[in-house]
PDB file of N, CA and C in Angstrom:
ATOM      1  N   UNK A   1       0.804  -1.179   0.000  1.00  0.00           N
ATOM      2  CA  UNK A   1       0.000   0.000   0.000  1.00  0.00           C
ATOM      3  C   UNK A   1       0.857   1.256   0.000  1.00  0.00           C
ATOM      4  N   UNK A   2       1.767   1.409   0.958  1.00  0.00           N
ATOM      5  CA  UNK A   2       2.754   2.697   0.490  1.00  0.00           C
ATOM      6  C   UNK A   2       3.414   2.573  -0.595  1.00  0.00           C
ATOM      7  N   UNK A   3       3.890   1.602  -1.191  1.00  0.00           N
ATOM      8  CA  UNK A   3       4.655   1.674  -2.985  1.00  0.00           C
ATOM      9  C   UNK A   3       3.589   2.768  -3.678  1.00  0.00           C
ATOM     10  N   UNK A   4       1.970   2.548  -3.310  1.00  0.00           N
ATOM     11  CA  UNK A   4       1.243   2.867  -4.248  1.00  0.00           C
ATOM     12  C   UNK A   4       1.181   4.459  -4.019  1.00  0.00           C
ATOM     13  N   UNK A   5       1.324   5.117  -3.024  1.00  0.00           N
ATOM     14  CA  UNK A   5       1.732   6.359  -2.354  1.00  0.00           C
ATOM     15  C   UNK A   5       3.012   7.149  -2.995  1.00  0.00           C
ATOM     16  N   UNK A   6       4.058   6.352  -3.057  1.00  0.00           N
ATOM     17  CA  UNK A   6       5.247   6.692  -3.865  1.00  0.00           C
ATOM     18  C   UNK A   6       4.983   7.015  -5.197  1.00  0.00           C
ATOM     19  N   UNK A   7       4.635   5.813  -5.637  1.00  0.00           N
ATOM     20  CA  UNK A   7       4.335   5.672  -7.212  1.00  0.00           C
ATOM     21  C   UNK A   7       3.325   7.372  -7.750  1.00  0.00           C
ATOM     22  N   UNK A   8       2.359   7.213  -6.844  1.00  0.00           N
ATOM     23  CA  UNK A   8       0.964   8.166  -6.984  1.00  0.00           C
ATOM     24  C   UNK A   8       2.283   9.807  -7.407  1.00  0.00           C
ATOM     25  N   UNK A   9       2.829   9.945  -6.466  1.00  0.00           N
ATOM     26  CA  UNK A   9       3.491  11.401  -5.679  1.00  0.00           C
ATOM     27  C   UNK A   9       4.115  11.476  -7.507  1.00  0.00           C
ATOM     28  N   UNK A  10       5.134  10.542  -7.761  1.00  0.00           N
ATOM     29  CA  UNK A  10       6.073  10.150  -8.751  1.00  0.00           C
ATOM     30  C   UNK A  10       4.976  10.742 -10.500  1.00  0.00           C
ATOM     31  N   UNK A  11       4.009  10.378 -10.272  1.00  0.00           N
ATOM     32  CA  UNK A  11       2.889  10.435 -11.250  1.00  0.00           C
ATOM     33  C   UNK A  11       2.610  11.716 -11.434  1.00  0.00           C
ATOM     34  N   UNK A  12       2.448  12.296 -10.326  1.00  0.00           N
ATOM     35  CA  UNK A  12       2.018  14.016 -10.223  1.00  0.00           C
ATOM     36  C   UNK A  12       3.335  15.250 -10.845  1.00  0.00           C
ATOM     37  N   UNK A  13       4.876  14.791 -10.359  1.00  0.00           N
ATOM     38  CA  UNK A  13       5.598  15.575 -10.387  1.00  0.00           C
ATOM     39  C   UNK A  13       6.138  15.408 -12.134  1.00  0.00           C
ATOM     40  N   UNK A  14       6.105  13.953 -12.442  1.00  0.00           N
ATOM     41  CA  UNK A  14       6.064  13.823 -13.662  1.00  0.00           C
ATOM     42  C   UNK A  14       5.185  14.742 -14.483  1.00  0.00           C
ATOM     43  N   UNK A  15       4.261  14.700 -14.542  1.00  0.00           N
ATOM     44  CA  UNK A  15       2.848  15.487 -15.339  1.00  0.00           C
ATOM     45  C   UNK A  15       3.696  17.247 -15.004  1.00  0.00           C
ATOM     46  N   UNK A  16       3.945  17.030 -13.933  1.00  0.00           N
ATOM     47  CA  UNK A  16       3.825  18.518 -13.650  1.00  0.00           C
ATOM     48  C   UNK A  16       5.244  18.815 -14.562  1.00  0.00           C
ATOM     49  N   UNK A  17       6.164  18.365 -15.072  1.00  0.00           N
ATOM     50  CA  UNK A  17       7.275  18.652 -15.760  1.00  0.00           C
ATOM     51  C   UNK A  17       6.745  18.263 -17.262  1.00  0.00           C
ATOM     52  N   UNK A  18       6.065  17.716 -17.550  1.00  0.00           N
ATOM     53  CA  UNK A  18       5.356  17.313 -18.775  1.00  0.00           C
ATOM     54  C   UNK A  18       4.992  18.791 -19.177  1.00  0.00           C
ATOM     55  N   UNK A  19       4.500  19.281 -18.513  1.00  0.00           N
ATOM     56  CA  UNK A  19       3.029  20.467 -18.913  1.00  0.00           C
ATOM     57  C   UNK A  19       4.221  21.560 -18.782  1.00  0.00           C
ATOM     58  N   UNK A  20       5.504  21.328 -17.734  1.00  0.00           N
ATOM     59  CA  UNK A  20       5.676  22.710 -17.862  1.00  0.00           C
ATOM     60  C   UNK A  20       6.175  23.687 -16.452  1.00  0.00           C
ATOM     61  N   UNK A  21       4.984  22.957 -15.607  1.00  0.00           N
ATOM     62  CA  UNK A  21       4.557  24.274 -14.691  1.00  0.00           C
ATOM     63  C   UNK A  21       5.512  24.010 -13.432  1.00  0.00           C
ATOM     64  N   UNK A  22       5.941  25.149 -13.227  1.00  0.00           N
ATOM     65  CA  UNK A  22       6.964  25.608 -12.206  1.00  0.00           C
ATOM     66  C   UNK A  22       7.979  25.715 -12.679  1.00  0.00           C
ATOM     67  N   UNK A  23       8.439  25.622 -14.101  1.00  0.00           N
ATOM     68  CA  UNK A  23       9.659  25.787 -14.953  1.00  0.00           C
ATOM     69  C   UNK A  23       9.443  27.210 -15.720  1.00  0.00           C
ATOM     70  N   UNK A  24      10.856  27.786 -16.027  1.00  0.00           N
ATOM     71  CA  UNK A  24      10.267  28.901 -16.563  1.00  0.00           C
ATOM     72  C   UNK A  24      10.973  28.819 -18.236  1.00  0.00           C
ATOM     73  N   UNK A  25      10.089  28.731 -18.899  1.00  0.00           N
ATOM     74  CA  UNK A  25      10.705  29.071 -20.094  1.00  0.00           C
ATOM     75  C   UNK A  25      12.272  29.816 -20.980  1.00  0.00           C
ATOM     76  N   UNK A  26      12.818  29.373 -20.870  1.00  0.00           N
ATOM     77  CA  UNK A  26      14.501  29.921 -21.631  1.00  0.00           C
ATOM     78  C   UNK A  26      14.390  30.160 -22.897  1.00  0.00           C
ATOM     79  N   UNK A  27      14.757  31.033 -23.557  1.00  0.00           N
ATOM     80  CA  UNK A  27      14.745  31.106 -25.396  1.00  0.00           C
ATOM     81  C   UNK A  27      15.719  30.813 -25.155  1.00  0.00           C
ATOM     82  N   UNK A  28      16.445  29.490 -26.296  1.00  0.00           N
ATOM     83  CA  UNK A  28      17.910  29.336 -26.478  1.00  0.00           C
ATOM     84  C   UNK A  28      18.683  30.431 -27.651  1.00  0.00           C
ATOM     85  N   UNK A  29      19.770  30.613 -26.677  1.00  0.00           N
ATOM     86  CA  UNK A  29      20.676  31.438 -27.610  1.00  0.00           C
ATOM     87  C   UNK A  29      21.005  30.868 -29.156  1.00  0.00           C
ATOM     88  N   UNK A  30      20.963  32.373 -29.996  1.00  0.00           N
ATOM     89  CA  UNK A  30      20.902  31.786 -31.790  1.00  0.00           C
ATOM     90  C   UNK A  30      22.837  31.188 -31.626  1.00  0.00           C
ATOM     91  N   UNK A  31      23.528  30.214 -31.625  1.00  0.00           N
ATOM     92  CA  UNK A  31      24.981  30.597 -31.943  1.00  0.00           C
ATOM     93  C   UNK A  31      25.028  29.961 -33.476  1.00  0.00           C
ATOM     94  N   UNK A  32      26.105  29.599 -33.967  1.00  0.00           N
ATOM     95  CA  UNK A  32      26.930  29.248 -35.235  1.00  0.00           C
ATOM     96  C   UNK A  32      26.107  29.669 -36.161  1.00  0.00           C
ATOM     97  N   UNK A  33      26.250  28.808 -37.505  1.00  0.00           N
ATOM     98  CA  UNK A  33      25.518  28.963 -38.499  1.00  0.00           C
ATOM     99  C   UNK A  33      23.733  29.912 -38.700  1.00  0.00           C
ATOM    100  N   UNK A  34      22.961  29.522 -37.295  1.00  0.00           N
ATOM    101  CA  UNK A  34      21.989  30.053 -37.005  1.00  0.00           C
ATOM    102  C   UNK A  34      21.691  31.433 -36.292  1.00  0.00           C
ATOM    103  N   UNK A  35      23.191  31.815 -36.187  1.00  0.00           N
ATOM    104  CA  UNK A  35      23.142  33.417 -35.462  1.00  0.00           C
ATOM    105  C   UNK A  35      22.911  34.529 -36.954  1.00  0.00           C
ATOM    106  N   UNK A  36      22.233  35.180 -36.940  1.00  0.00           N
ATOM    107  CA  UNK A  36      21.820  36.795 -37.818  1.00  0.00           C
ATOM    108  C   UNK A  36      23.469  37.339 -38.013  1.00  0.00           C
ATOM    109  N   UNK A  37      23.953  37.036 -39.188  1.00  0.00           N
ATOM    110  CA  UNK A  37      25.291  37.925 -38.949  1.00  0.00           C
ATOM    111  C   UNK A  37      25.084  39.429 -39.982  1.00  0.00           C
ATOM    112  N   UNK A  38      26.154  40.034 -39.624  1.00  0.00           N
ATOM    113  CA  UNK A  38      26.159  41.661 -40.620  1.00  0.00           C
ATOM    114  C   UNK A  38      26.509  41.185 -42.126  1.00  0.00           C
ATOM    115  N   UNK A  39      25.919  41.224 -43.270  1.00  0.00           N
ATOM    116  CA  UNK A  39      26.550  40.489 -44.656  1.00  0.00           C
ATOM    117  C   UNK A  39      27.404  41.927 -45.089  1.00  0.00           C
ATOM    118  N   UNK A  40      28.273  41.824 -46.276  1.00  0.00           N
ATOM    119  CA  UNK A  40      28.518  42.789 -47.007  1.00  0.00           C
ATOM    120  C   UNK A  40      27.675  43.140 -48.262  1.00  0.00           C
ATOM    121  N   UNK A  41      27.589  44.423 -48.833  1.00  0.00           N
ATOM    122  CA  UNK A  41      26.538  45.050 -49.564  1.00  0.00           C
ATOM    123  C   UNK A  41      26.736  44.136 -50.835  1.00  0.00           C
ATOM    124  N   UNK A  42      27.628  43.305 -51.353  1.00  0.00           N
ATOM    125  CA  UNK A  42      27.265  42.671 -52.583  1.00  0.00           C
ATOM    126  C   UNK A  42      26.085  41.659 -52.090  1.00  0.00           C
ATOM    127  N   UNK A  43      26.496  41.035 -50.536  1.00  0.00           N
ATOM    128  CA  UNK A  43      25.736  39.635 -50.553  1.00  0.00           C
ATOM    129  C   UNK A  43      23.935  40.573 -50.410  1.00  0.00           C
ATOM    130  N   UNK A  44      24.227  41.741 -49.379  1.00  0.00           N
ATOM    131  CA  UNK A  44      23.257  42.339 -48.981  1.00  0.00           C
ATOM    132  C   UNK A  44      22.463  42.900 -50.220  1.00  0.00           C
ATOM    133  N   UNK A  45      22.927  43.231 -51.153  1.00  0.00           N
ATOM    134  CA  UNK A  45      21.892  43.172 -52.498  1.00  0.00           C
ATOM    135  C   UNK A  45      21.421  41.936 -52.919  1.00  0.00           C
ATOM    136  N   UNK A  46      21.919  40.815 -53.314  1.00  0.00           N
ATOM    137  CA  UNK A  46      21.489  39.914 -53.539  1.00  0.00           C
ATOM    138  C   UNK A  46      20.556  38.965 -52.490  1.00  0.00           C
ATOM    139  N   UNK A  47      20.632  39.189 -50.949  1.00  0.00           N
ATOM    140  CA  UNK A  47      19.664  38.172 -50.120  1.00  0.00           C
ATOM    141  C   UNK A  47      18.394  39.646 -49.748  1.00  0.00           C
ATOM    142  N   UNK A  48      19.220  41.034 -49.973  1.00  0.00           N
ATOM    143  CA  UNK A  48      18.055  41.712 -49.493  1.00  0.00           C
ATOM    144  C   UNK A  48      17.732  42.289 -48.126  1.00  0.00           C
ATOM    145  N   UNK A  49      18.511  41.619 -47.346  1.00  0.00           N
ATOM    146  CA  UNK A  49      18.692  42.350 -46.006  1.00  0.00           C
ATOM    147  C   UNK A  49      20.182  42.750 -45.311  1.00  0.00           C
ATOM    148  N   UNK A  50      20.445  43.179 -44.561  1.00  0.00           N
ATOM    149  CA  UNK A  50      21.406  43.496 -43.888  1.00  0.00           C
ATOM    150  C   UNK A  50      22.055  42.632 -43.053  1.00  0.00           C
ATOM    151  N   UNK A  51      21.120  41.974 -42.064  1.00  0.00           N
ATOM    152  CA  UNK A  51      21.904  40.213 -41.548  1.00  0.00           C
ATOM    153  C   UNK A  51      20.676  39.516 -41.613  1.00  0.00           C
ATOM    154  N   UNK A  52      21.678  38.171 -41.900  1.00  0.00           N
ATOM    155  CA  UNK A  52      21.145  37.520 -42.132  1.00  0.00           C
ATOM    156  C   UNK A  52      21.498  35.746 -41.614  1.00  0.00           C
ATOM    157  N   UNK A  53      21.746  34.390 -41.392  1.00  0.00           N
ATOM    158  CA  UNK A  53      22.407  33.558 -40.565  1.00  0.00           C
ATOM    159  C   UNK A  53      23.052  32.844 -42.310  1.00  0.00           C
ATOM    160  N   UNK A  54      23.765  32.368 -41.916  1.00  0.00           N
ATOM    161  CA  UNK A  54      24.711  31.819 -43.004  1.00  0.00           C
ATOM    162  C   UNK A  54      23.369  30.835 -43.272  1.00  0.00           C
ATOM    163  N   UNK A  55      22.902  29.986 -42.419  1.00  0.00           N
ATOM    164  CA  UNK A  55      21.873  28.927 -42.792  1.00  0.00           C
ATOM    165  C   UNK A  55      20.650  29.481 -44.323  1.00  0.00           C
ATOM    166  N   UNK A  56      20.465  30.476 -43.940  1.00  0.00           N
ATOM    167  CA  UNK A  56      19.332  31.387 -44.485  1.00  0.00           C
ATOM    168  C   UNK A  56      20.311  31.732 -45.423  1.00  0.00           C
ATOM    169  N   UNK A  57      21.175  32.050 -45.468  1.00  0.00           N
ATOM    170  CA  UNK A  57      21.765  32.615 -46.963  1.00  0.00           C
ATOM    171  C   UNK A  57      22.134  31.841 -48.042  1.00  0.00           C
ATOM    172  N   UNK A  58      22.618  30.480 -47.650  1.00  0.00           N
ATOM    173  CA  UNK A  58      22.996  29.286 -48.229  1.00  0.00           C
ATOM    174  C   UNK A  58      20.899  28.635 -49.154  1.00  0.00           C
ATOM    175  N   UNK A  59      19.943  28.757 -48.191  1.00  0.00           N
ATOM    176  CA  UNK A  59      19.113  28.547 -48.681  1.00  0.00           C
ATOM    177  C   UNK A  59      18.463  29.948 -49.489  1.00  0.00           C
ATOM    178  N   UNK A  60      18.767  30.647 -49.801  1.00  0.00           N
ATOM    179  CA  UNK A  60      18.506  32.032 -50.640  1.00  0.00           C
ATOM    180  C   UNK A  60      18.939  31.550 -52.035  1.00  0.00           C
ATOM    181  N   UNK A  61      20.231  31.024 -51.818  1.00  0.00           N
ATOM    182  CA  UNK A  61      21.440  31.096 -52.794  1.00  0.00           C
ATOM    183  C   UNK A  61      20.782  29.525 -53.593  1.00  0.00           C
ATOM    184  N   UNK A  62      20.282  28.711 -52.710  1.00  0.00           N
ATOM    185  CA  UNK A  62      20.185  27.413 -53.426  1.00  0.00           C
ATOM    186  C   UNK A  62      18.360  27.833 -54.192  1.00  0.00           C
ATOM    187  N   UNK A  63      17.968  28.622 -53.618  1.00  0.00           N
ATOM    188  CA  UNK A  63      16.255  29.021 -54.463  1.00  0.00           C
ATOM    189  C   UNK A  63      16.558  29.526 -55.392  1.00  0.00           C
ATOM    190  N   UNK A  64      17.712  30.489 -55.486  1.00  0.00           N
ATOM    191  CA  UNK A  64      18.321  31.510 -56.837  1.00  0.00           C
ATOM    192  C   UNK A  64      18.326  30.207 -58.284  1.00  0.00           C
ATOM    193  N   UNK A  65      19.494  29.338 -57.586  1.00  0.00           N
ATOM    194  CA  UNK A  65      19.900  28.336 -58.728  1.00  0.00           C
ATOM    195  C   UNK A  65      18.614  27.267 -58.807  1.00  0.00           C
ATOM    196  N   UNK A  66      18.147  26.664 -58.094  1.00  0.00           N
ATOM    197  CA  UNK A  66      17.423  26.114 -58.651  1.00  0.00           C
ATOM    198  C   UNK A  66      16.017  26.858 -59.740  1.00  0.00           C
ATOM    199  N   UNK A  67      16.015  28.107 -58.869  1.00  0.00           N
ATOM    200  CA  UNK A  67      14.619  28.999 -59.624  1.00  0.00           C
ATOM    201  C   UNK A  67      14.925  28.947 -60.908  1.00  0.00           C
ATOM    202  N   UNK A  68      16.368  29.297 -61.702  1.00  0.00           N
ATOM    203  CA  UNK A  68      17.336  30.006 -62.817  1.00  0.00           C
ATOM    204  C   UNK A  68      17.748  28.878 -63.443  1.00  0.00           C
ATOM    205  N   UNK A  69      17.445  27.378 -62.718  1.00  0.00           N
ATOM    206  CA  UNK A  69      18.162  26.473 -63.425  1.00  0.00           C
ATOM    207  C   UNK A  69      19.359  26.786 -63.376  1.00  0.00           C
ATOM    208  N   UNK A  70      20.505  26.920 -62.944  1.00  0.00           N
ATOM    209  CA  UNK A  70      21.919  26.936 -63.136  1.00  0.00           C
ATOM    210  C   UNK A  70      22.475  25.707 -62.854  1.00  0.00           C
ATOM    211  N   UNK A  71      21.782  24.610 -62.171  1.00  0.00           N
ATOM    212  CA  UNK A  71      22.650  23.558 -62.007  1.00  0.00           C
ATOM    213  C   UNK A  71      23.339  22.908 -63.452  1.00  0.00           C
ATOM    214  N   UNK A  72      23.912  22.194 -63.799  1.00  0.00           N
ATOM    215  CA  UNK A  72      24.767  21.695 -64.986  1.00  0.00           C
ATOM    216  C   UNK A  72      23.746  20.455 -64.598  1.00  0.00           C
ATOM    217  N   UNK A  73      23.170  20.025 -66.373  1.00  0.00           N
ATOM    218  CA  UNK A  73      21.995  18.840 -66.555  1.00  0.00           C
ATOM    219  C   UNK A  73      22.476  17.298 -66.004  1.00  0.00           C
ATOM    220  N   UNK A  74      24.095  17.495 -66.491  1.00  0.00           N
ATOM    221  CA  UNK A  74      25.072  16.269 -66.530  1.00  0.00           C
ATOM    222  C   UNK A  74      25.513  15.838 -65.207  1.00  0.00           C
ATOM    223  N   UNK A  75      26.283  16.638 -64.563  1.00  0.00           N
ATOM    224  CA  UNK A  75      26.560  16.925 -63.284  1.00  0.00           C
ATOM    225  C   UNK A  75      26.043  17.811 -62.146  1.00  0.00           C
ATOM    226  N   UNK A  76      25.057  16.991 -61.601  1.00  0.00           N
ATOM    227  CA  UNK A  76      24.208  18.406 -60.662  1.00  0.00           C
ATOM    228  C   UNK A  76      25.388  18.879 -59.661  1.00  0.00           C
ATOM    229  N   UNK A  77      26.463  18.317 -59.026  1.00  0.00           N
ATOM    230  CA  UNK A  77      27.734  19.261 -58.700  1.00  0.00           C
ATOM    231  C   UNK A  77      28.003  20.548 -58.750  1.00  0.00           C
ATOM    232  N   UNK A  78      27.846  20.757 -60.563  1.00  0.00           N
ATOM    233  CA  UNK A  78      28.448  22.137 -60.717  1.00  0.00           C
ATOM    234  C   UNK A  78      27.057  22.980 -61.171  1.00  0.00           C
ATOM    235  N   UNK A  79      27.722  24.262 -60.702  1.00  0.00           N
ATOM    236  CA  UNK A  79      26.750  25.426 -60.999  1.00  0.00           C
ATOM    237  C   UNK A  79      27.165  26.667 -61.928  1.00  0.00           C
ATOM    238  N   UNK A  80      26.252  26.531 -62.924  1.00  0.00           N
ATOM    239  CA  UNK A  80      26.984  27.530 -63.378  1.00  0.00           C
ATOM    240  C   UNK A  80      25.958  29.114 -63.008  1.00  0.00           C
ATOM    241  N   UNK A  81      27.483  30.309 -62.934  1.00  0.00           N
ATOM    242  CA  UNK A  81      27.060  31.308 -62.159  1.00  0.00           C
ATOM    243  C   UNK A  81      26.108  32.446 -63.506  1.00  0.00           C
ATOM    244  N   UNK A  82      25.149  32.788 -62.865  1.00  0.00           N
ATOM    245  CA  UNK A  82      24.966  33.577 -63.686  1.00  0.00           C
ATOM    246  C   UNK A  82      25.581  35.581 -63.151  1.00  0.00           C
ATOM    247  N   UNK A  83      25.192  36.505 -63.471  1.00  0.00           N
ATOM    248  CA  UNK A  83      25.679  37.911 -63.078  1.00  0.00           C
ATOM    249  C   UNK A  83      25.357  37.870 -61.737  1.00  0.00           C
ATOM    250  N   UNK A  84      24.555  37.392 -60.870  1.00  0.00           N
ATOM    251  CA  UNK A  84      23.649  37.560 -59.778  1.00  0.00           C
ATOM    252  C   UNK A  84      24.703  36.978 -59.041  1.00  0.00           C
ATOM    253  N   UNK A  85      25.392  35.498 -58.965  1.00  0.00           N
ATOM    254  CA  UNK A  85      25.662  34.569 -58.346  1.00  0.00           C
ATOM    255  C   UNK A  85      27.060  34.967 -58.477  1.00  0.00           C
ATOM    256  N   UNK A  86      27.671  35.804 -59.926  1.00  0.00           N
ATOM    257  CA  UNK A  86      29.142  35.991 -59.977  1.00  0.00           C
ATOM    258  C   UNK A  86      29.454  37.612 -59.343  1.00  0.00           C
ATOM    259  N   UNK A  87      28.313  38.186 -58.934  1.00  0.00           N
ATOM    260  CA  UNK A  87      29.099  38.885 -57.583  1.00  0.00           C
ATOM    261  C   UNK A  87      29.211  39.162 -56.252  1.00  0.00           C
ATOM    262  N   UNK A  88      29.016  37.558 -56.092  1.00  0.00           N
ATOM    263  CA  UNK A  88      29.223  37.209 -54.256  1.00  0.00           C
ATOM    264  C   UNK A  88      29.931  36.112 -54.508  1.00  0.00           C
ATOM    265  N   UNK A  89      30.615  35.106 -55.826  1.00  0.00           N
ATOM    266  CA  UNK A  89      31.241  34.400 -56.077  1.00  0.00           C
ATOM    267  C   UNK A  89      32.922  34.762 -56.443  1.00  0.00           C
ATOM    268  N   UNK A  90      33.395  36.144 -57.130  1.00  0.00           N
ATOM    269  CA  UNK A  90      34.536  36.329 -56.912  1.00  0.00           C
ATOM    270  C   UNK A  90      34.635  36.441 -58.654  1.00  0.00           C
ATOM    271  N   UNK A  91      33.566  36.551 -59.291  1.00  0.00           N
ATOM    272  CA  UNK A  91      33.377  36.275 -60.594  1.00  0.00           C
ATOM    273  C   UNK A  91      33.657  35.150 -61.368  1.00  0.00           C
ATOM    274  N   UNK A  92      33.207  34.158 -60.429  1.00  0.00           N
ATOM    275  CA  UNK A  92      33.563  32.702 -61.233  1.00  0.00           C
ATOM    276  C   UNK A  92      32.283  32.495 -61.991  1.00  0.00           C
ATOM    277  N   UNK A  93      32.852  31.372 -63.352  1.00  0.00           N
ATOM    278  CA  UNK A  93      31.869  31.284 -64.315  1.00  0.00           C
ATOM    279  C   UNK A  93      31.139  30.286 -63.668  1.00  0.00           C
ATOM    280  N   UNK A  94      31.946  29.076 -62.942  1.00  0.00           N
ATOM    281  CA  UNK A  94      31.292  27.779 -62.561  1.00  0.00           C
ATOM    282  C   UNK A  94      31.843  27.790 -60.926  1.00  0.00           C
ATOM    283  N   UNK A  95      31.092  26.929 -59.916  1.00  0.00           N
ATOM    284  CA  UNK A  95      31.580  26.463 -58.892  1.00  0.00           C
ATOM    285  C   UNK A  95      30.989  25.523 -58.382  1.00  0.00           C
ATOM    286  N   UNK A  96      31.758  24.549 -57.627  1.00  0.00           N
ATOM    287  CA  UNK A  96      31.036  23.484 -57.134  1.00  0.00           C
ATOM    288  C   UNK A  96      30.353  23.306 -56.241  1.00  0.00           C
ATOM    289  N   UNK A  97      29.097  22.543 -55.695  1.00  0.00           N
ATOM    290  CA  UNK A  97      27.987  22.495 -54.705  1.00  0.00           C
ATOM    291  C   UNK A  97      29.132  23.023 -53.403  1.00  0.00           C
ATOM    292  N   UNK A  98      29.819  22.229 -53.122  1.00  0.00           N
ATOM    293  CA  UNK A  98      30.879  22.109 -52.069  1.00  0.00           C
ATOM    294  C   UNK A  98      31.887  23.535 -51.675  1.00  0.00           C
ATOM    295  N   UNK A  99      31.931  24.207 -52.539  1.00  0.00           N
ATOM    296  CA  UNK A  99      32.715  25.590 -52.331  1.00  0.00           C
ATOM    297  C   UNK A  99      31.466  26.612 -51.926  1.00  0.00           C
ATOM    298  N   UNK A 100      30.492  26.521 -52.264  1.00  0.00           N
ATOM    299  CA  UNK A 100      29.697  27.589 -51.844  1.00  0.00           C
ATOM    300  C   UNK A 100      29.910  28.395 -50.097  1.00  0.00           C
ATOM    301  N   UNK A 101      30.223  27.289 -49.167  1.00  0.00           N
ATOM    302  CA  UNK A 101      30.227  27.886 -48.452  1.00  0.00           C
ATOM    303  C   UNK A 101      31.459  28.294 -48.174  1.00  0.00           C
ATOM    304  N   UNK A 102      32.323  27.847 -48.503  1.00  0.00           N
ATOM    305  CA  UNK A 102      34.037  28.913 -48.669  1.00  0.00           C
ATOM    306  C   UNK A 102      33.851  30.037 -49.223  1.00  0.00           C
ATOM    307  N   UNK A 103      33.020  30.119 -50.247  1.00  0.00           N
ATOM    308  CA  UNK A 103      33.037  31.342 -51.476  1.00  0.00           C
ATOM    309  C   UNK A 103      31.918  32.658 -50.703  1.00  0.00           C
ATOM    310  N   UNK A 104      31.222  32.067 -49.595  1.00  0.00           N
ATOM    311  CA  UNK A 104      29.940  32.757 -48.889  1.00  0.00           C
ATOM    312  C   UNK A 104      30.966  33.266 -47.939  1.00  0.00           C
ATOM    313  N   UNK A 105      32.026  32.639 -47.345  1.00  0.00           N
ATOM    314  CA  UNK A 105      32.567  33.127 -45.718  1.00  0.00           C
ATOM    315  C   UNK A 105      32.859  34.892 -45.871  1.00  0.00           C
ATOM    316  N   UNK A 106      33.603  35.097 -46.632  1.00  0.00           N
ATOM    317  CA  UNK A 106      33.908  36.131 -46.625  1.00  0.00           C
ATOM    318  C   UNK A 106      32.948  37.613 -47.029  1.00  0.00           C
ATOM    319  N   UNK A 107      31.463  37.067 -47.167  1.00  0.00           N
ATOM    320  CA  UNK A 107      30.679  38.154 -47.485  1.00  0.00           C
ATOM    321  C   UNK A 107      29.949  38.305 -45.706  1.00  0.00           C
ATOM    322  N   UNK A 108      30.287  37.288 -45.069  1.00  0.00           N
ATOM    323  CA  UNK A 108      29.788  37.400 -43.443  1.00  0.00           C
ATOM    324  C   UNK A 108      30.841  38.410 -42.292  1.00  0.00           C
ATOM    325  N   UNK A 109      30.314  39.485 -42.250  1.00  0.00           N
ATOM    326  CA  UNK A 109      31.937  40.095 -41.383  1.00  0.00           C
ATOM    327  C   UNK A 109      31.472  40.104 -39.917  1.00  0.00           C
ATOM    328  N   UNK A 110      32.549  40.259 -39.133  1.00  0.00           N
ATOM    329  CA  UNK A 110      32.766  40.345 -37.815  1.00  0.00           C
ATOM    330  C   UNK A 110      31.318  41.209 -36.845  1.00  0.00           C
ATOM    331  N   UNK A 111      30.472  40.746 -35.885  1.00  0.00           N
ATOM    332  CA  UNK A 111      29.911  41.624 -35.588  1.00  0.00           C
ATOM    333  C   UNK A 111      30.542  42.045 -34.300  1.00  0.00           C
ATOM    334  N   UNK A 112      30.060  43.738 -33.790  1.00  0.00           N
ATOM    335  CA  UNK A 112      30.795  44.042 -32.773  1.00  0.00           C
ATOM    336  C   UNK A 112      30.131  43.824 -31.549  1.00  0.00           C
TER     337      UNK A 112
END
């Protein structure tokens, strides 16, 4: 009969962490890839805002090429750049899936 007392208490505090209550809500901090960074005005013309998280810019950049078709039919790998893409690229004609985000680092600068 007391197990069932234990058990009961065990049942309540559970639920009560289920739902929430007596805990207080934390927003987790944005860090890495998912933090808003300051872009530079080439990337900032092309995504449109001022910061933005590398995550979100990488998916900007992949709606551009797929919208424009730039992928290569043969090799979906390579992309070829059109004017849009060759000035946050360094003016390359082509680049590979895999460099994008090397070729992105340097349009993300330092925030203070």
């Amino acid at each position: 009969m007391s197990s069932f007392r234990v058990f009961r208490s065990c049942d309540v505090l559970m639920a009560a962490a289920r739902t929430g209550a007596g805990a207080t809500q934390v927003k987790p901090k944005t860090t890495g890839i998912l933090k808003p960074l300051p872009v530079s005005p080439a990337m900032r013309k092309f995504v449109g805002v001022p910061e933005i998280s590398r995550a979100e810019a990488v998916k900007k950049i992949w709606e551009h090429i797929k919208l424009n078709q730039l992928q290569d039919p043969t090799n979906k790998r390579e992309i070829h750049c059109d004017e849009k893409l060759k000035s946050i690229f360094d003016g390359k004609d082509k680049v590979g899936m895999m460099e994008i985000a090397k070729l992105l680092s340097p349009h993300f600068l330092k925030s203070s």
